[in-house]
C-alpha atoms as a PDB file:
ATOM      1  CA  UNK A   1     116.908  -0.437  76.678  1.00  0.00           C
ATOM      2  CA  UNK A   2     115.990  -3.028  79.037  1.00  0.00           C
ATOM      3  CA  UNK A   3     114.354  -6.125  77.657  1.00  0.00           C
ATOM      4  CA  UNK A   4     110.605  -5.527  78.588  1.00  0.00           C
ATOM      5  CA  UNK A   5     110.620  -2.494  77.134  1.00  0.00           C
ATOM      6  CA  UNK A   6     112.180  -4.111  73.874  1.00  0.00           C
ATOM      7  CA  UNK A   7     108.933  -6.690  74.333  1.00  0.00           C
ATOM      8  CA  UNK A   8     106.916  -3.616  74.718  1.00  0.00           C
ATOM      9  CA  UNK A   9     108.109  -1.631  72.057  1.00  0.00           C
ATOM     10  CA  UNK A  10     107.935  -5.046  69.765  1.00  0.00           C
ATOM     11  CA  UNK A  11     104.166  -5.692  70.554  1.00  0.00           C
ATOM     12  CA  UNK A  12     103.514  -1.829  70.174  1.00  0.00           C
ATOM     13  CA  UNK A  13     104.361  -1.568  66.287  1.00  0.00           C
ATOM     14  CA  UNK A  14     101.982  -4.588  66.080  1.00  0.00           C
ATOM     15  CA  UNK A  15      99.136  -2.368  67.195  1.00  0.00           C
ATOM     16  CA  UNK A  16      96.488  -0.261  65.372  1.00  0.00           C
ATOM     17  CA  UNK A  17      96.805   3.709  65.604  1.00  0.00           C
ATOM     18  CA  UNK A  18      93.418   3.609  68.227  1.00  0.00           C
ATOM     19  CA  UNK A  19      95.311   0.888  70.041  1.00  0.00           C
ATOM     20  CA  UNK A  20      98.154   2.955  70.648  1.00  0.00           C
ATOM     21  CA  UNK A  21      96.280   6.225  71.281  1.00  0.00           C
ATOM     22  CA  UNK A  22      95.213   4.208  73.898  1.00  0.00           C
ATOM     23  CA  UNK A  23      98.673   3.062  75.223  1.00  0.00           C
ATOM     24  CA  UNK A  24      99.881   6.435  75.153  1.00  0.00           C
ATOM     25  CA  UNK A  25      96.495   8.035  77.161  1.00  0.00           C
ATOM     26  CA  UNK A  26      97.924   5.012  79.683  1.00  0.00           C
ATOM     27  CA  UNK A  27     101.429   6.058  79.681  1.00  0.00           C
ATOM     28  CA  UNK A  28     101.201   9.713  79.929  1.00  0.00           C
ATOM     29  CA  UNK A  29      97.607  10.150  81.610  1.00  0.00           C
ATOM     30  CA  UNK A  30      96.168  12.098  79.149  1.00  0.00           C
ATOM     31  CA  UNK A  31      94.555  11.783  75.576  1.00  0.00           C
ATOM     32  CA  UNK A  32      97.225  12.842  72.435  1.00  0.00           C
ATOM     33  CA  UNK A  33      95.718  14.445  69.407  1.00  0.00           C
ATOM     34  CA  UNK A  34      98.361  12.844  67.197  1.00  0.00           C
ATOM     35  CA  UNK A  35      97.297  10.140  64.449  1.00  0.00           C
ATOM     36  CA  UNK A  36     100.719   9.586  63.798  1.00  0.00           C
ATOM     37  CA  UNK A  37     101.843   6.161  64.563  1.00  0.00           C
ATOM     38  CA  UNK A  38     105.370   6.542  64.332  1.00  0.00           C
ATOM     39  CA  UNK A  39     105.466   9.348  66.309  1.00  0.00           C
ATOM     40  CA  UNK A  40     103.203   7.921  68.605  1.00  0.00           C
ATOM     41  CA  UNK A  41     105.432   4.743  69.164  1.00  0.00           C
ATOM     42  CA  UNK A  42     108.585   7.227  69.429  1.00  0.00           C
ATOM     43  CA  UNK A  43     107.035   9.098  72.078  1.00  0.00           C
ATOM     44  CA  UNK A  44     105.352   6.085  74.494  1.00  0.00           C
ATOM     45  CA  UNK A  45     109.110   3.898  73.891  1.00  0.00           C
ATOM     46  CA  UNK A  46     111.166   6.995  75.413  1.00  0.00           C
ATOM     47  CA  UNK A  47     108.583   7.319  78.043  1.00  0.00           C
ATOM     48  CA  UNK A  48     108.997   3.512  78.979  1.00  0.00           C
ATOM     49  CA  UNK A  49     112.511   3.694  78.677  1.00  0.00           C
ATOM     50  CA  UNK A  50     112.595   6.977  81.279  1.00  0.00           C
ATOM     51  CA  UNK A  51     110.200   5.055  83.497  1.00  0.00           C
ATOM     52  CA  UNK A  52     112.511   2.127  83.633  1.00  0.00           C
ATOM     53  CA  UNK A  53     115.797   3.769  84.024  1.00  0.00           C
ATOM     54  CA  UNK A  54     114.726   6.757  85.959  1.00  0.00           C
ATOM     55  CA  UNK A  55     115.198   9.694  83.061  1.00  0.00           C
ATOM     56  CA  UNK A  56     115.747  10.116  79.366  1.00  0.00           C
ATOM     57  CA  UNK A  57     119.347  11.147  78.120  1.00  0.00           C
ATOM     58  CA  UNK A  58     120.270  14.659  77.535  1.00  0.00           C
ATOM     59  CA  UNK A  59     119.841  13.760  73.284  1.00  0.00           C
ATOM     60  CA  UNK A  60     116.547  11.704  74.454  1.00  0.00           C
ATOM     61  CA  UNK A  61     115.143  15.112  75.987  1.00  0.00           C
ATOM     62  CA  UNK A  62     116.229  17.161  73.041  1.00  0.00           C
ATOM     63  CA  UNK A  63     114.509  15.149  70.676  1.00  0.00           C
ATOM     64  CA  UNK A  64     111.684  14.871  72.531  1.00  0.00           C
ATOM     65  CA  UNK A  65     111.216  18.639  72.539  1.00  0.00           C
ATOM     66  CA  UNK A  66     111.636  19.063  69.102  1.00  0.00           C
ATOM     67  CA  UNK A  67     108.815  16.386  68.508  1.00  0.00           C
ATOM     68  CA  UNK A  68     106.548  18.243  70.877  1.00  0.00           C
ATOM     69  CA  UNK A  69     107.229  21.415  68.663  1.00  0.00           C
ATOM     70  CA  UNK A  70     106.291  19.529  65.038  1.00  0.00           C
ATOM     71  CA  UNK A  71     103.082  18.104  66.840  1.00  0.00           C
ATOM     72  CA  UNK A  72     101.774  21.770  67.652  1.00  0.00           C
ATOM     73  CA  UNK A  73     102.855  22.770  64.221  1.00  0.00           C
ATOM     74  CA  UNK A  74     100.727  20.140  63.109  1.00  0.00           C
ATOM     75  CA  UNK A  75      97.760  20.820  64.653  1.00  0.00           C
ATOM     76  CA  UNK A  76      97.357  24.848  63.945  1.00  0.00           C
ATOM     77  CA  UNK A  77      93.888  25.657  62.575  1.00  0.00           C
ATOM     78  CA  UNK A  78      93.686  25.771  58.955  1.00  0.00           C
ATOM     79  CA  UNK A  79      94.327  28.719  57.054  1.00  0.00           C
ATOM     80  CA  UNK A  80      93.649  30.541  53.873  1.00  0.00           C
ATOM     81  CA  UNK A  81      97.188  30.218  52.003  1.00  0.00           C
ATOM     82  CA  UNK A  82      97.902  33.483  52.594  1.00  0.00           C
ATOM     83  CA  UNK A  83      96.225  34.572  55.741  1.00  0.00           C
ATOM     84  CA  UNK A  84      97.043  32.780  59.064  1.00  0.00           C
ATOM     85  CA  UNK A  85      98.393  32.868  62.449  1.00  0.00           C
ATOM     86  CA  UNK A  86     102.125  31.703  61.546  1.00  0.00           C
ATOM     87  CA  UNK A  87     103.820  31.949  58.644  1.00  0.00           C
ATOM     88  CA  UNK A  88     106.511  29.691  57.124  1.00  0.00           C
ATOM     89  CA  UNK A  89     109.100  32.372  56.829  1.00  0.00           C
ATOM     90  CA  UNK A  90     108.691  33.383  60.895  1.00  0.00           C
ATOM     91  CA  UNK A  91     109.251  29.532  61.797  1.00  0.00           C
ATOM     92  CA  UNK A  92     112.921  29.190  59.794  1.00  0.00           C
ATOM     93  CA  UNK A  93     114.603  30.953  62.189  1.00  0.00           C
ATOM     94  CA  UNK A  94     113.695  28.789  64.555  1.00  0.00           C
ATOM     95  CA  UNK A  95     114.322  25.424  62.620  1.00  0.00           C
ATOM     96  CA  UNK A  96     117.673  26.972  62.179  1.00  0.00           C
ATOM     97  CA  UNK A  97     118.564  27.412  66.052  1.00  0.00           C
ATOM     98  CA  UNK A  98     120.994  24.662  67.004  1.00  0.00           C
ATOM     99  CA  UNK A  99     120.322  24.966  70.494  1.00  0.00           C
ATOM    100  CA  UNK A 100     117.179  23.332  71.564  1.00  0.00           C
ATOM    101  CA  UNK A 101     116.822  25.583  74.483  1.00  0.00           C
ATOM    102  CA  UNK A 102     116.883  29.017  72.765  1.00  0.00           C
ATOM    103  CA  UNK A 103     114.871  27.413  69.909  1.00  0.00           C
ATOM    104  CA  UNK A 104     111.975  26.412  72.391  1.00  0.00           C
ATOM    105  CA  UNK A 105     111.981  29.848  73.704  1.00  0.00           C
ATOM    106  CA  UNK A 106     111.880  31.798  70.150  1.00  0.00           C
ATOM    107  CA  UNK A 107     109.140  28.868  69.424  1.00  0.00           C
ATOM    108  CA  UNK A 108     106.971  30.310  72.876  1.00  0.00           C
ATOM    109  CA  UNK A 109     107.450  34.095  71.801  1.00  0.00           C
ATOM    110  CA  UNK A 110     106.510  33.218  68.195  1.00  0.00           C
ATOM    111  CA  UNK A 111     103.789  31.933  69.536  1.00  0.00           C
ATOM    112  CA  UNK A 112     102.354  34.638  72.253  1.00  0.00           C
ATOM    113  CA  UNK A 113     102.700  37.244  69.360  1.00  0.00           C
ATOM    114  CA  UNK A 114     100.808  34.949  67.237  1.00  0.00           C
ATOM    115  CA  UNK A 115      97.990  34.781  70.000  1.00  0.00           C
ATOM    116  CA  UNK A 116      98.017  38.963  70.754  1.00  0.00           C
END
């Protein structure tokens, strides 16, 4: 990691969670619904980094899917307890998939059948 980015990263866990929902509408052109600050810091820093060095790292990318995945899982509407549109037990197959790429996909079908 270059050494602006280090500055940037360093002045970033100095700011408030508005502040950097704010840096991250900047970075990535669009407003996040995350209130997470770590994730949020996470997310913008590997962003920076791929800006500077022209592309994240195979690992980078992986990881950066898998966050993407916990923030929708995050933000599904409420439920009942019992009633809702996924269920714990339909997503551990798909915290269980090693491979990132097949995991994604069984996370998009869950999905679609969860929308139908």
């Amino acid at each position: 990691m270059g050494a602006n980015i280090g500055l940037d990263v360093g002045a970033m866990r100095e700011m408030s969670l508005k502040e950097l929902r704010g840096k991250s509408a900047e970075v990535f052109g669009e407003a996040t619904q995350s209130r997470h600050k770590q994730y949020l810091l996470r997310r913008i820093a590997w962003q920076l980094q791929a800006n500077a060095e022209g592309g994240l790292s195979e690992r980078a990318q992986q990881r950066a899917k898998e966050l993407a995945i916990q923030e929708e899982l995050l933000f599904l509407p409420p439920t009942d307890g019992r009633h809702g549109p996924i269920h714990e037990r339909a997503i551990r197959p798909i915290c269980a998939e090693i491979n990132w790429r097949k995991q994604r996909r069984l996370w998009g079908a869950l999905k679609l059948h969860t929308q139908a």
